[in-house]
PDB file of N, CA and C in Angstrom:
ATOM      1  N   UNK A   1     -22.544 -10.935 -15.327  1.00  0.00           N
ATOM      2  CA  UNK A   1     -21.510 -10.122 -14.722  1.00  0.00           C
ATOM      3  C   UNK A   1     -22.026  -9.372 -13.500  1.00  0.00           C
ATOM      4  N   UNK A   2     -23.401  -8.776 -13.334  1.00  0.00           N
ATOM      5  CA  UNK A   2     -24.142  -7.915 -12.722  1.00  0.00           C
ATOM      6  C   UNK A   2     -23.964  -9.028 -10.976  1.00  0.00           C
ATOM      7  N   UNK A   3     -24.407 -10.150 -11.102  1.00  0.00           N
ATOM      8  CA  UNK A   3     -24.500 -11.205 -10.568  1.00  0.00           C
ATOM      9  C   UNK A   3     -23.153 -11.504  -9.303  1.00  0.00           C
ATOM     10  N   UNK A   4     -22.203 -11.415 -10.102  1.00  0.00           N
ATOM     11  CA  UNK A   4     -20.957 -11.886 -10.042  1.00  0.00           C
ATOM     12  C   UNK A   4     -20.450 -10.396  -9.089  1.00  0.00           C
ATOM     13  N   UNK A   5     -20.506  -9.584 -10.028  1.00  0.00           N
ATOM     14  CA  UNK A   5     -20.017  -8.576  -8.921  1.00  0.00           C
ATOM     15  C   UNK A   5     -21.110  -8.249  -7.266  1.00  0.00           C
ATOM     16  N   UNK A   6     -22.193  -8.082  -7.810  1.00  0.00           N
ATOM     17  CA  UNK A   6     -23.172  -8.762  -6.242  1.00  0.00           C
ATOM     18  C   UNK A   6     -22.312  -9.127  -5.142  1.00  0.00           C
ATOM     19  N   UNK A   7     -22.293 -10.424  -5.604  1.00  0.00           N
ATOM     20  CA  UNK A   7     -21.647 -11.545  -4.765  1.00  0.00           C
ATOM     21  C   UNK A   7     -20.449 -11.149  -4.137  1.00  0.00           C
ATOM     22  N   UNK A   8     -19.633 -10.812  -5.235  1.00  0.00           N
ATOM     23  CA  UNK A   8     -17.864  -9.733  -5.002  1.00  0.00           C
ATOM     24  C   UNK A   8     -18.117  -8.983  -3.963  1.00  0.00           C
ATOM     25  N   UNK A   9     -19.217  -7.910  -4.275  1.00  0.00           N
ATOM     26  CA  UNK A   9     -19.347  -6.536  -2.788  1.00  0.00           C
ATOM     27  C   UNK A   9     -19.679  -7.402  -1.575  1.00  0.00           C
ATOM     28  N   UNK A  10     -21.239  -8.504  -1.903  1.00  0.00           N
ATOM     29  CA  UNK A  10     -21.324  -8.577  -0.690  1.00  0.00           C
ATOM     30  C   UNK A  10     -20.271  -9.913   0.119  1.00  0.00           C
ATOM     31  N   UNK A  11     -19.420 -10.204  -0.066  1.00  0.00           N
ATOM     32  CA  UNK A  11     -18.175 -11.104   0.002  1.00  0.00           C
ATOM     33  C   UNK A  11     -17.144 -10.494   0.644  1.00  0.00           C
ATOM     34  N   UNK A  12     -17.124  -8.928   0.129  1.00  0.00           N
ATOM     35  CA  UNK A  12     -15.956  -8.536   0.609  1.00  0.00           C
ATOM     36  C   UNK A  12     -16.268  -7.606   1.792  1.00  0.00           C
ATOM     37  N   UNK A  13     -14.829  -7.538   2.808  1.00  0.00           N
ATOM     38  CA  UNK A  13     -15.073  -6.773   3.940  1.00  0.00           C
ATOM     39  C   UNK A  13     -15.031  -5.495   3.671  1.00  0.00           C
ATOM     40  N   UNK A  14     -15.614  -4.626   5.119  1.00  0.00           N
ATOM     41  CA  UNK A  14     -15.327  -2.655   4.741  1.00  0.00           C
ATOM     42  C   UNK A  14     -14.942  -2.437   5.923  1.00  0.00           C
ATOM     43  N   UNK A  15     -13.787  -2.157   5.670  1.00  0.00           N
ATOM     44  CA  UNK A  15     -13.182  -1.228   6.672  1.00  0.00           C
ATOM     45  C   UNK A  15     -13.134   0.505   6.779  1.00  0.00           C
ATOM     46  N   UNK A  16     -13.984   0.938   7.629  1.00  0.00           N
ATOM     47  CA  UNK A  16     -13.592   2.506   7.245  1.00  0.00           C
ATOM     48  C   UNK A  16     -12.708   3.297   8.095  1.00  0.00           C
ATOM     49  N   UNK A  17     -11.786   3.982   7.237  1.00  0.00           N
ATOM     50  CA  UNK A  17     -10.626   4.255   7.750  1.00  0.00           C
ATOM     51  C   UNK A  17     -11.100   6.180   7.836  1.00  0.00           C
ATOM     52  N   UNK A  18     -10.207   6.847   9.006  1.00  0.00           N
ATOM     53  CA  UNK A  18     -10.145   8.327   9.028  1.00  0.00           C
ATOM     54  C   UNK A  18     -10.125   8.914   7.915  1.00  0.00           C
ATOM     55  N   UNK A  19      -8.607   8.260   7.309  1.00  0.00           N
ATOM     56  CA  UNK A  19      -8.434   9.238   6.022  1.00  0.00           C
ATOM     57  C   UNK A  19      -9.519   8.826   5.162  1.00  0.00           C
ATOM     58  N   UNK A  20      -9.723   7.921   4.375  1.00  0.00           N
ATOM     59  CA  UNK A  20     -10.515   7.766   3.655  1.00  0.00           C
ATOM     60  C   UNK A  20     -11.885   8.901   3.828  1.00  0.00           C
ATOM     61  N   UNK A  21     -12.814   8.915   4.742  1.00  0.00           N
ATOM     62  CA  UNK A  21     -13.556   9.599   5.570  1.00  0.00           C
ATOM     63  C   UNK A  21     -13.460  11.074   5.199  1.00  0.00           C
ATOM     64  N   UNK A  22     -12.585  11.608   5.516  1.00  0.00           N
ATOM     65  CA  UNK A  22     -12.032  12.955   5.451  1.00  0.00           C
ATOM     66  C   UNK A  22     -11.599  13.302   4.275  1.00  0.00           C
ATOM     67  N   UNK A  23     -11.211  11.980   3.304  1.00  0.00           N
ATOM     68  CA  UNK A  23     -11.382  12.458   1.683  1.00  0.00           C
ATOM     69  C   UNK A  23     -12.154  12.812   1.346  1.00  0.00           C
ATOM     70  N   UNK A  24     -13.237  11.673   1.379  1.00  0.00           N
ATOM     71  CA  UNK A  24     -15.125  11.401   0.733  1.00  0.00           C
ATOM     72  C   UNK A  24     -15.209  12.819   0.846  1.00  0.00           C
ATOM     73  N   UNK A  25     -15.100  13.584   2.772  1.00  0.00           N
ATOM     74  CA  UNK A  25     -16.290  14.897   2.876  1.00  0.00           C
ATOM     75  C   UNK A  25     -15.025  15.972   1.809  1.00  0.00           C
ATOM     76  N   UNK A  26     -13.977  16.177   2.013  1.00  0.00           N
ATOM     77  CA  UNK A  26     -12.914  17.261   1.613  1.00  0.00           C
ATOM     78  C   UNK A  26     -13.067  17.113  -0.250  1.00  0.00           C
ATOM     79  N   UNK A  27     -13.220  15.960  -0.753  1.00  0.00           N
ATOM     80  CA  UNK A  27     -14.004  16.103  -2.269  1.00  0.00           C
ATOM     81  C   UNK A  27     -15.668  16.485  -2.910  1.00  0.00           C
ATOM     82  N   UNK A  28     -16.316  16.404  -2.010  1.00  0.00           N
ATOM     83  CA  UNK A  28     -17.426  16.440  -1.961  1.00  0.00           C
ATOM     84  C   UNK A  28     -17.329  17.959  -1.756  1.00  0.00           C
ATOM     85  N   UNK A  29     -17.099  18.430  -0.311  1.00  0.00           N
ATOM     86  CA  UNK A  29     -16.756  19.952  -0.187  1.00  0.00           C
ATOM     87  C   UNK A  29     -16.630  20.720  -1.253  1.00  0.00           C
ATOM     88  N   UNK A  30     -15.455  20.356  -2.284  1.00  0.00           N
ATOM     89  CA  UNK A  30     -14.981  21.092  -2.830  1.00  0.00           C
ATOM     90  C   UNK A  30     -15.545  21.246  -4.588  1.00  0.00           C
ATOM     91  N   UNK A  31     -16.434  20.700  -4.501  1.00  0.00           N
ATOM     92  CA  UNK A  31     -17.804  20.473  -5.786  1.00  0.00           C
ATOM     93  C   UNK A  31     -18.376  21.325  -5.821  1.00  0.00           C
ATOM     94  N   UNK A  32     -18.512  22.651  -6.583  1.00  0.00           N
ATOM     95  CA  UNK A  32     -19.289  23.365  -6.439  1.00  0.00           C
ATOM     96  C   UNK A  32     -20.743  23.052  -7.293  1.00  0.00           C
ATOM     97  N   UNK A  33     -20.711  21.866  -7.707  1.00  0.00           N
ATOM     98  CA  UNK A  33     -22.115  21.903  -8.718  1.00  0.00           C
ATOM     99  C   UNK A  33     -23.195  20.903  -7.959  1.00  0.00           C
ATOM    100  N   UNK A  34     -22.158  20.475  -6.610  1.00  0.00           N
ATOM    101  CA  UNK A  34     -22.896  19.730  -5.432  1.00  0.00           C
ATOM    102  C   UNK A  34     -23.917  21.113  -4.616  1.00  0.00           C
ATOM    103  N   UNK A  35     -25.093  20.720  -4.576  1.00  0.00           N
ATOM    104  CA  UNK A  35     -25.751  21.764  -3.790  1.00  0.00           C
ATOM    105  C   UNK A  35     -25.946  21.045  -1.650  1.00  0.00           C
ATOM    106  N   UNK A  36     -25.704  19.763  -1.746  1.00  0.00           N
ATOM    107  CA  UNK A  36     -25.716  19.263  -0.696  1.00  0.00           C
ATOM    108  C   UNK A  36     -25.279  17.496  -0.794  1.00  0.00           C
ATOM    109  N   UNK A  37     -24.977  17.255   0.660  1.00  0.00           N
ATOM    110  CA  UNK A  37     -24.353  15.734   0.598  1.00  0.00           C
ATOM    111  C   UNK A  37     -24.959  15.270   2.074  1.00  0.00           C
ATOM    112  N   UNK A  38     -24.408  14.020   1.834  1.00  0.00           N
ATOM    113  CA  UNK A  38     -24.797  13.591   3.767  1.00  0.00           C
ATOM    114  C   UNK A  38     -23.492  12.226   3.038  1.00  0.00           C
ATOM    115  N   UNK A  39     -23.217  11.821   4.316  1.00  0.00           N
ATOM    116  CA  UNK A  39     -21.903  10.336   4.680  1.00  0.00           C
ATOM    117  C   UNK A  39     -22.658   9.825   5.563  1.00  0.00           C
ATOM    118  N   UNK A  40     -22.673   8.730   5.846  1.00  0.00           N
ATOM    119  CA  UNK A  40     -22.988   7.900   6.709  1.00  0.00           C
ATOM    120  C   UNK A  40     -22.684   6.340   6.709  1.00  0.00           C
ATOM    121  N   UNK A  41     -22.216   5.561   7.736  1.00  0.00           N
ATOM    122  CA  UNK A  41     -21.773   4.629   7.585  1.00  0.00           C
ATOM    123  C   UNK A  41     -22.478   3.608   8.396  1.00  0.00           C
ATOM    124  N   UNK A  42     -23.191   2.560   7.842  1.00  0.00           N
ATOM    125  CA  UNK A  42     -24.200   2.002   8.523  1.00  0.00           C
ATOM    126  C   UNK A  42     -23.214   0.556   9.604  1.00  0.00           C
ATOM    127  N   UNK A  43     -24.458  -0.338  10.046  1.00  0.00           N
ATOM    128  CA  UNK A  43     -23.080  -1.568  11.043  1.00  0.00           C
ATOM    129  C   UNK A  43     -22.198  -2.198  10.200  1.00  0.00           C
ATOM    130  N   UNK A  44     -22.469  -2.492   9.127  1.00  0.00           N
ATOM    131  CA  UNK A  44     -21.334  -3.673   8.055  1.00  0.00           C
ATOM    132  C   UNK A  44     -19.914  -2.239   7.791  1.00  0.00           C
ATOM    133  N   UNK A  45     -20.356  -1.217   7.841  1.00  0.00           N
ATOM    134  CA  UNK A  45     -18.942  -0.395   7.715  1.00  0.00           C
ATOM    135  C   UNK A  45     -19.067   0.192   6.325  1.00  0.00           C
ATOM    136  N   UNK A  46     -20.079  -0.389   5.729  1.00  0.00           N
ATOM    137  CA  UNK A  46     -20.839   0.378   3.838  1.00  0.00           C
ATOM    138  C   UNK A  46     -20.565   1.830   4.307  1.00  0.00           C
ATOM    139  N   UNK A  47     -20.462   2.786   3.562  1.00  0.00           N
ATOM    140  CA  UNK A  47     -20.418   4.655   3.626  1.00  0.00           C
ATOM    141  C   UNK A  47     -21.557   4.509   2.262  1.00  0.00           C
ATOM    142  N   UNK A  48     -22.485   5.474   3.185  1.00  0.00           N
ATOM    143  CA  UNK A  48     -23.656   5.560   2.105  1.00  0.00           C
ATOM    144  C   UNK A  48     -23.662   7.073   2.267  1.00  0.00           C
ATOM    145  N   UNK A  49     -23.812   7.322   0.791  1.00  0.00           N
ATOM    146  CA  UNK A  49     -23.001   8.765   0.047  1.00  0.00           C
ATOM    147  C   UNK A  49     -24.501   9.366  -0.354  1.00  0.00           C
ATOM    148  N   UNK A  50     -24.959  10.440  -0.265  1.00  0.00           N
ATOM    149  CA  UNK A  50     -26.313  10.872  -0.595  1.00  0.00           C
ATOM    150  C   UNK A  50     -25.565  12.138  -1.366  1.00  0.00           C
ATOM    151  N   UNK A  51     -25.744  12.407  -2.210  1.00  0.00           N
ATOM    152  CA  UNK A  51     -25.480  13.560  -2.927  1.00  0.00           C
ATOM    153  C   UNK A  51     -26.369  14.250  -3.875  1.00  0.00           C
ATOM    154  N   UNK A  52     -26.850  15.612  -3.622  1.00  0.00           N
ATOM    155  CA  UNK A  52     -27.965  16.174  -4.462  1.00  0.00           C
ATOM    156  C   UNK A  52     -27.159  17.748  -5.037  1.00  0.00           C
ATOM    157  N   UNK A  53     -27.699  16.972  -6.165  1.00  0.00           N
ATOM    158  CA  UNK A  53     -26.854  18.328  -7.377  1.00  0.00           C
ATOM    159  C   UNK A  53     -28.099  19.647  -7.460  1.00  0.00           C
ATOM    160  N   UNK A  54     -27.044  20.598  -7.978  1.00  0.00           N
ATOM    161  CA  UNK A  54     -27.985  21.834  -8.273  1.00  0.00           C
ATOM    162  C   UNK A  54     -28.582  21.337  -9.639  1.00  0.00           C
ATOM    163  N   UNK A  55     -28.175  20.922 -10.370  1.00  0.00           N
ATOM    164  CA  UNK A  55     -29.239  20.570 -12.002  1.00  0.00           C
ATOM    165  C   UNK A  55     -28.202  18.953 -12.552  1.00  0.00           C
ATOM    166  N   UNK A  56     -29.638  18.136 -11.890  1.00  0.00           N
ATOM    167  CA  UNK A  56     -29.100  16.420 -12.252  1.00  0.00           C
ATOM    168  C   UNK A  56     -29.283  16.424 -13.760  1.00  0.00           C
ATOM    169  N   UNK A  57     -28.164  15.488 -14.430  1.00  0.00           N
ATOM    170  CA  UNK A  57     -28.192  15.014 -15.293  1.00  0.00           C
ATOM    171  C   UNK A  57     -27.488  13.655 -15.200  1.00  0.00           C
ATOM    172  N   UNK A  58     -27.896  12.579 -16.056  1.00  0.00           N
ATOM    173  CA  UNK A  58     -27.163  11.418 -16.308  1.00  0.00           C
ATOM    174  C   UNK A  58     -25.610  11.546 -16.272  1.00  0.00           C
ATOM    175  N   UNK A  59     -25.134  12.227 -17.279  1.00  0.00           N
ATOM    176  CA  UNK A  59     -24.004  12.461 -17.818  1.00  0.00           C
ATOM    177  C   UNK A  59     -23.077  13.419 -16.220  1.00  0.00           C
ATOM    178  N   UNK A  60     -23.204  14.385 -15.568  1.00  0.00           N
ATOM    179  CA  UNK A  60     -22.995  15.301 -14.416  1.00  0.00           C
ATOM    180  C   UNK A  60     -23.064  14.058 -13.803  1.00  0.00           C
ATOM    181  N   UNK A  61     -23.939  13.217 -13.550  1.00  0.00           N
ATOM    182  CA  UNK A  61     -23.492  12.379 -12.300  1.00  0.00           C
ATOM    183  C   UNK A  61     -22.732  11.204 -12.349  1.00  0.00           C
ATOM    184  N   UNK A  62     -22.444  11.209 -13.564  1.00  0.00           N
ATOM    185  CA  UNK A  62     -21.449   9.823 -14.159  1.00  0.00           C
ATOM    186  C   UNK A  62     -19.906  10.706 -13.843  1.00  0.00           C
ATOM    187  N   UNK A  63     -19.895  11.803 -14.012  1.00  0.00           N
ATOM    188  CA  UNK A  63     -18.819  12.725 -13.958  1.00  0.00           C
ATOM    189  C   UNK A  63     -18.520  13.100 -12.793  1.00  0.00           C
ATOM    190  N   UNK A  64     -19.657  13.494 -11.458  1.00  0.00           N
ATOM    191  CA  UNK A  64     -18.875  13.274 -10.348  1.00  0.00           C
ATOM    192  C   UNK A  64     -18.382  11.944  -9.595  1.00  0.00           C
ATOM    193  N   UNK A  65     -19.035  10.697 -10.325  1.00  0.00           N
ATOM    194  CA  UNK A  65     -19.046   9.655  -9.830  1.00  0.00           C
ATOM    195  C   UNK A  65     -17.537   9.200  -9.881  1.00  0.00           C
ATOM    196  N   UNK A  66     -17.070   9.412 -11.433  1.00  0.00           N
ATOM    197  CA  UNK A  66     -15.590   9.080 -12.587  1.00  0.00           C
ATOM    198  C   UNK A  66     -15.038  10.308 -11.011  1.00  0.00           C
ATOM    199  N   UNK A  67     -14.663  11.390 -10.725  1.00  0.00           N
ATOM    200  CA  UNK A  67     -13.818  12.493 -10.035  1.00  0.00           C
ATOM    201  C   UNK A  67     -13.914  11.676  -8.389  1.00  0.00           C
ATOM    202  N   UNK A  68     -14.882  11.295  -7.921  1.00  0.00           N
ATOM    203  CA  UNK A  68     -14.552  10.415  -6.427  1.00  0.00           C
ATOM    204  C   UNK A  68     -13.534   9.569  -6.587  1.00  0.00           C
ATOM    205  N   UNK A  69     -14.601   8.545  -7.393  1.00  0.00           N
ATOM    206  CA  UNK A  69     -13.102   7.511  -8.118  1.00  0.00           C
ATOM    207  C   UNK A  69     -11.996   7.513  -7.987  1.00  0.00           C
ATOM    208  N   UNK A  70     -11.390   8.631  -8.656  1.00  0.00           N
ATOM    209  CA  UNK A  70     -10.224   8.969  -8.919  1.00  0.00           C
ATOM    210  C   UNK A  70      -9.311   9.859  -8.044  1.00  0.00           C
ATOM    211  N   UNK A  71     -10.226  10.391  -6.903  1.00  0.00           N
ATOM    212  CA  UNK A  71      -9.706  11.212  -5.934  1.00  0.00           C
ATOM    213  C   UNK A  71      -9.737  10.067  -4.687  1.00  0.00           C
ATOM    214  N   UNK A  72     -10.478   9.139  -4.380  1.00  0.00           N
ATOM    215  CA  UNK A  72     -10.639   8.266  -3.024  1.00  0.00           C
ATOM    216  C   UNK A  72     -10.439   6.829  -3.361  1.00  0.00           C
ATOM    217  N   UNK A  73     -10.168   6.505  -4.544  1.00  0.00           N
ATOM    218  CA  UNK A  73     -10.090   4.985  -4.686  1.00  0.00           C
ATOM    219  C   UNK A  73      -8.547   4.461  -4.753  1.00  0.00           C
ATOM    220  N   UNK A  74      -8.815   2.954  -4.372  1.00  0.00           N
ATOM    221  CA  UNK A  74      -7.008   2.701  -3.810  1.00  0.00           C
ATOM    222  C   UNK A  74      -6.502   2.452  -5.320  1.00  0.00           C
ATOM    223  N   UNK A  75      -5.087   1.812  -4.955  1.00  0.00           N
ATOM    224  CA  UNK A  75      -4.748   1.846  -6.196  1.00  0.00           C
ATOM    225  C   UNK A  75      -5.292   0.422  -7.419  1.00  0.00           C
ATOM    226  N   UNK A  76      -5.240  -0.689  -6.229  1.00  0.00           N
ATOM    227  CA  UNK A  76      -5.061  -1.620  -6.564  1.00  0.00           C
ATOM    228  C   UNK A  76      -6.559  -2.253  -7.356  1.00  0.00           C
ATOM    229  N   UNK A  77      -7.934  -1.931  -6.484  1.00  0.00           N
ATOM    230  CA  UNK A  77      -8.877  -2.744  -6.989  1.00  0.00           C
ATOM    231  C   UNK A  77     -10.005  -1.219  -6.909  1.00  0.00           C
ATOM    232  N   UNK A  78     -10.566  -0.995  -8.005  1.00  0.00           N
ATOM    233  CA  UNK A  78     -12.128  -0.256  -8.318  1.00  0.00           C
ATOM    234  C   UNK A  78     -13.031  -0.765  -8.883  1.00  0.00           C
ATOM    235  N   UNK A  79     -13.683  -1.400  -8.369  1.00  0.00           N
ATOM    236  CA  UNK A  79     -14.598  -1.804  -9.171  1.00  0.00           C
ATOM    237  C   UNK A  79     -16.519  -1.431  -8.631  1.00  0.00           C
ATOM    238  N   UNK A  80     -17.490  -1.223  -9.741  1.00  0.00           N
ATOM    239  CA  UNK A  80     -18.516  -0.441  -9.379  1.00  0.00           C
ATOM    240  C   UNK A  80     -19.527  -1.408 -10.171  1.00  0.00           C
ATOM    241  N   UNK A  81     -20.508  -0.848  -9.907  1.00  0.00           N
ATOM    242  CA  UNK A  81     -22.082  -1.078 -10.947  1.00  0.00           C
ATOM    243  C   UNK A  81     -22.915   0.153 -10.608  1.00  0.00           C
ATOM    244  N   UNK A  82     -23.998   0.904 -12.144  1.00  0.00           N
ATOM    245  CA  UNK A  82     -24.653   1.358 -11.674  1.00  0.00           C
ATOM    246  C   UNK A  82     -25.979   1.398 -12.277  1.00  0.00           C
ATOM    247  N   UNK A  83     -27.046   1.967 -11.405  1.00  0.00           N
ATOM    248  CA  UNK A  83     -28.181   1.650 -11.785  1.00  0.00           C
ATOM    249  C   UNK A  83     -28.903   3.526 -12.198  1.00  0.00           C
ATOM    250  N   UNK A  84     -29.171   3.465 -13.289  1.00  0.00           N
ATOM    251  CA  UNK A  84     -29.593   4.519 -13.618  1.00  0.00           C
ATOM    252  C   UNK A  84     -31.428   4.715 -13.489  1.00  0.00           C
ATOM    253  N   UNK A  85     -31.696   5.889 -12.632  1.00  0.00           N
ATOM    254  CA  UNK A  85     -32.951   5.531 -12.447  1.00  0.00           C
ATOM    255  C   UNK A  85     -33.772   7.182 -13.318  1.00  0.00           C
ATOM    256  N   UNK A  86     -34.700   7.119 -13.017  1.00  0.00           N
ATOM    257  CA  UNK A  86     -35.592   8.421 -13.977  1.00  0.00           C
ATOM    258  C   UNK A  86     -34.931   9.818 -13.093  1.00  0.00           C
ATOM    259  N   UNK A  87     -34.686  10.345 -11.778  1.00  0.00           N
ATOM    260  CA  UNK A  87     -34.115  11.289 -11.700  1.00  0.00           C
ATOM    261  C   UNK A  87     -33.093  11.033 -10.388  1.00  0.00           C
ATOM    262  N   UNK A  88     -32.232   9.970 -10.662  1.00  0.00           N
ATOM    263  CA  UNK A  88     -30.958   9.601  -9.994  1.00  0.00           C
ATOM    264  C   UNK A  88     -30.496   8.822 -10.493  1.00  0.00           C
ATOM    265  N   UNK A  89     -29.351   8.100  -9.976  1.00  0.00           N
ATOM    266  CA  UNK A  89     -28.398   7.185 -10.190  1.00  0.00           C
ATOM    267  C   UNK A  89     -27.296   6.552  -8.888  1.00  0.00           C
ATOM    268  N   UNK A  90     -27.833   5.597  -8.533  1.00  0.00           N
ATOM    269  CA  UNK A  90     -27.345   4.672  -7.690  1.00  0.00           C
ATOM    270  C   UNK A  90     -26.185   3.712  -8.533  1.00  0.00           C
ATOM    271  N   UNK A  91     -24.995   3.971  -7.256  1.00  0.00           N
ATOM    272  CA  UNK A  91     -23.750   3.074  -7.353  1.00  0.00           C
ATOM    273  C   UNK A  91     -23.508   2.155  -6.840  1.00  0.00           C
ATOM    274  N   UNK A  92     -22.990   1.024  -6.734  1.00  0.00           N
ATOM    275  CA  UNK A  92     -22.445  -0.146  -5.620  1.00  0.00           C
ATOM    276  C   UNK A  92     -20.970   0.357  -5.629  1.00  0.00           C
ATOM    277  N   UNK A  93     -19.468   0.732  -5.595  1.00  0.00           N
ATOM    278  CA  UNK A  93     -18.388   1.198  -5.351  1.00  0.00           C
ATOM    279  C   UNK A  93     -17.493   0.078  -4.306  1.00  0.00           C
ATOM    280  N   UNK A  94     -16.853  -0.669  -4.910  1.00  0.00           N
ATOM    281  CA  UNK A  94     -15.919  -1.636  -4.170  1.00  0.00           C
ATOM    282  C   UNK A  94     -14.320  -1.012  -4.235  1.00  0.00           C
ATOM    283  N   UNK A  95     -13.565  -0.444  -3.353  1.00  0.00           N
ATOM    284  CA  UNK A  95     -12.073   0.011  -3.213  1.00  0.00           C
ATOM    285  C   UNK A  95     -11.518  -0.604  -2.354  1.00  0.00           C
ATOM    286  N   UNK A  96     -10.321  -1.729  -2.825  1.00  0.00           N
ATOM    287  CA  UNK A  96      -9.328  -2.254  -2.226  1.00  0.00           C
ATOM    288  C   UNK A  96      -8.041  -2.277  -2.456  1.00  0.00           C
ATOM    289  N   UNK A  97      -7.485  -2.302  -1.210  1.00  0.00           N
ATOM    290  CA  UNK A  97      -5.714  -2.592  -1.681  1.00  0.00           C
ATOM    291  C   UNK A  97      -5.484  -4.106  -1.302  1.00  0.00           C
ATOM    292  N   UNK A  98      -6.384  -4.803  -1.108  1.00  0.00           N
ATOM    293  CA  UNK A  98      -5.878  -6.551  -1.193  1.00  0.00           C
ATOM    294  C   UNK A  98      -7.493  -6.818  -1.946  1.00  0.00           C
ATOM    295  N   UNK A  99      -7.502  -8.227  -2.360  1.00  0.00           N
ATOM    296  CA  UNK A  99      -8.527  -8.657  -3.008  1.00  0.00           C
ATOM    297  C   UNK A  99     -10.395  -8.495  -2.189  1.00  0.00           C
ATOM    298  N   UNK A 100     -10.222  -8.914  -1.100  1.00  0.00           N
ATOM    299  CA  UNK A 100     -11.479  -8.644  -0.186  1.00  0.00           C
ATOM    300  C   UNK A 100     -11.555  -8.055   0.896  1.00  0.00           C
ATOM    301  N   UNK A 101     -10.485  -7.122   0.956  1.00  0.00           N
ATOM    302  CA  UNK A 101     -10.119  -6.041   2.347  1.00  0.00           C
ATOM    303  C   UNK A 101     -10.039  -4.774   1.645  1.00  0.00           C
ATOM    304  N   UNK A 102     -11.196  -3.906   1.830  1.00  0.00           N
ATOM    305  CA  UNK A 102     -11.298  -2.478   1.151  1.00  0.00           C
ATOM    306  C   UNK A 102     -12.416  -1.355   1.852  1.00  0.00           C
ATOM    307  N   UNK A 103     -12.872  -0.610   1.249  1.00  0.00           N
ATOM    308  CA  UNK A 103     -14.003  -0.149   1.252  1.00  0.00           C
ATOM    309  C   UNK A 103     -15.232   0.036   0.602  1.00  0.00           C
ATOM    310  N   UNK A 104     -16.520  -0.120   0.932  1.00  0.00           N
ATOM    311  CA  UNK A 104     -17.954  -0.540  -0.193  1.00  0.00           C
ATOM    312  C   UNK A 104     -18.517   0.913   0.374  1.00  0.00           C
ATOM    313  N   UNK A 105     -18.661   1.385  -1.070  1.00  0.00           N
ATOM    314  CA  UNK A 105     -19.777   2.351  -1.027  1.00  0.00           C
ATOM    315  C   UNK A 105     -21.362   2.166  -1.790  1.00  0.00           C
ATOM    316  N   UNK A 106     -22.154   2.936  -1.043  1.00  0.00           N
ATOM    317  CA  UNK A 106     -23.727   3.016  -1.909  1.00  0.00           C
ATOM    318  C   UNK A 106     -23.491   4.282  -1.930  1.00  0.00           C
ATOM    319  N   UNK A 107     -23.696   4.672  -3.336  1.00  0.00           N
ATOM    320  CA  UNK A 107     -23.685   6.405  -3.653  1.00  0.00           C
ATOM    321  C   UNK A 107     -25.166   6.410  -4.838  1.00  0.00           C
ATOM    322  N   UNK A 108     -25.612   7.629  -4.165  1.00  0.00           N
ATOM    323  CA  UNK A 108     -26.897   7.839  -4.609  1.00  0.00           C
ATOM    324  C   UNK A 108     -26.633   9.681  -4.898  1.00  0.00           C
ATOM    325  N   UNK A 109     -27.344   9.609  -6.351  1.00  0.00           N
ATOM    326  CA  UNK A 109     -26.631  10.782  -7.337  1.00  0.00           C
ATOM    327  C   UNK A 109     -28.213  11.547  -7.587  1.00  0.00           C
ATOM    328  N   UNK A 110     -28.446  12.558  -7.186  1.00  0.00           N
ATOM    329  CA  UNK A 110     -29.717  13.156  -7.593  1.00  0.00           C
ATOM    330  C   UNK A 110     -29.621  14.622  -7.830  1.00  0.00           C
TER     331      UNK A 110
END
């Protein structure tokens, strides 16, 4: 499955749009258990999400991960993987409203 979705992110296009953009920072903003963030969007159009908490835990970063989700993702397609590491947690984040026209995030949880 791990495999399969791979292939899915790197298959599909990223478009990054204003609003979208101005969600990511206006949810992030409004986190108070976020102690800092950075956005950045490299040439393929990926938004790579750096986010560092005041006190990481597994569980806290599965929980702001589940609240982006649900505040910036379209309706139609969410789909993710993540890799849990000793003091972070890296996402892959695929959001579309057609099958391979969306937005890909790398979110990195520390």
């Amino acid at each position: 499955m791990e495999n399969k979705f791979l292939k899915l992110f790197d298959e599909s296009s990223s478009h990054i749009e204003l609003g979208m953009s101005k969600d990511i920072q206006a949810f992030l903003e409004g986190e108070e258990d976020i102690q800092s963030f950075d956005i950045k969007a490299d040439e393929k159009e990926i938004v790579n999400i750096n986010i560092k908490l005041h006190n990481f835990s597994d569980t806290f970063a599965k929980k702001i991960f589940m609240d982006l989700v649900n505040f910036v993702g379209y309706n139609r397609i969410n789909l993710f993987i993540c890799d849990n590491l000793p003091a972070k947690v890296k996402y892959l984040y695929l959001t579309a409203l057609q099958d391979t026209d969306g937005i890909k995030m790398k979110v990195t949880i520390e």
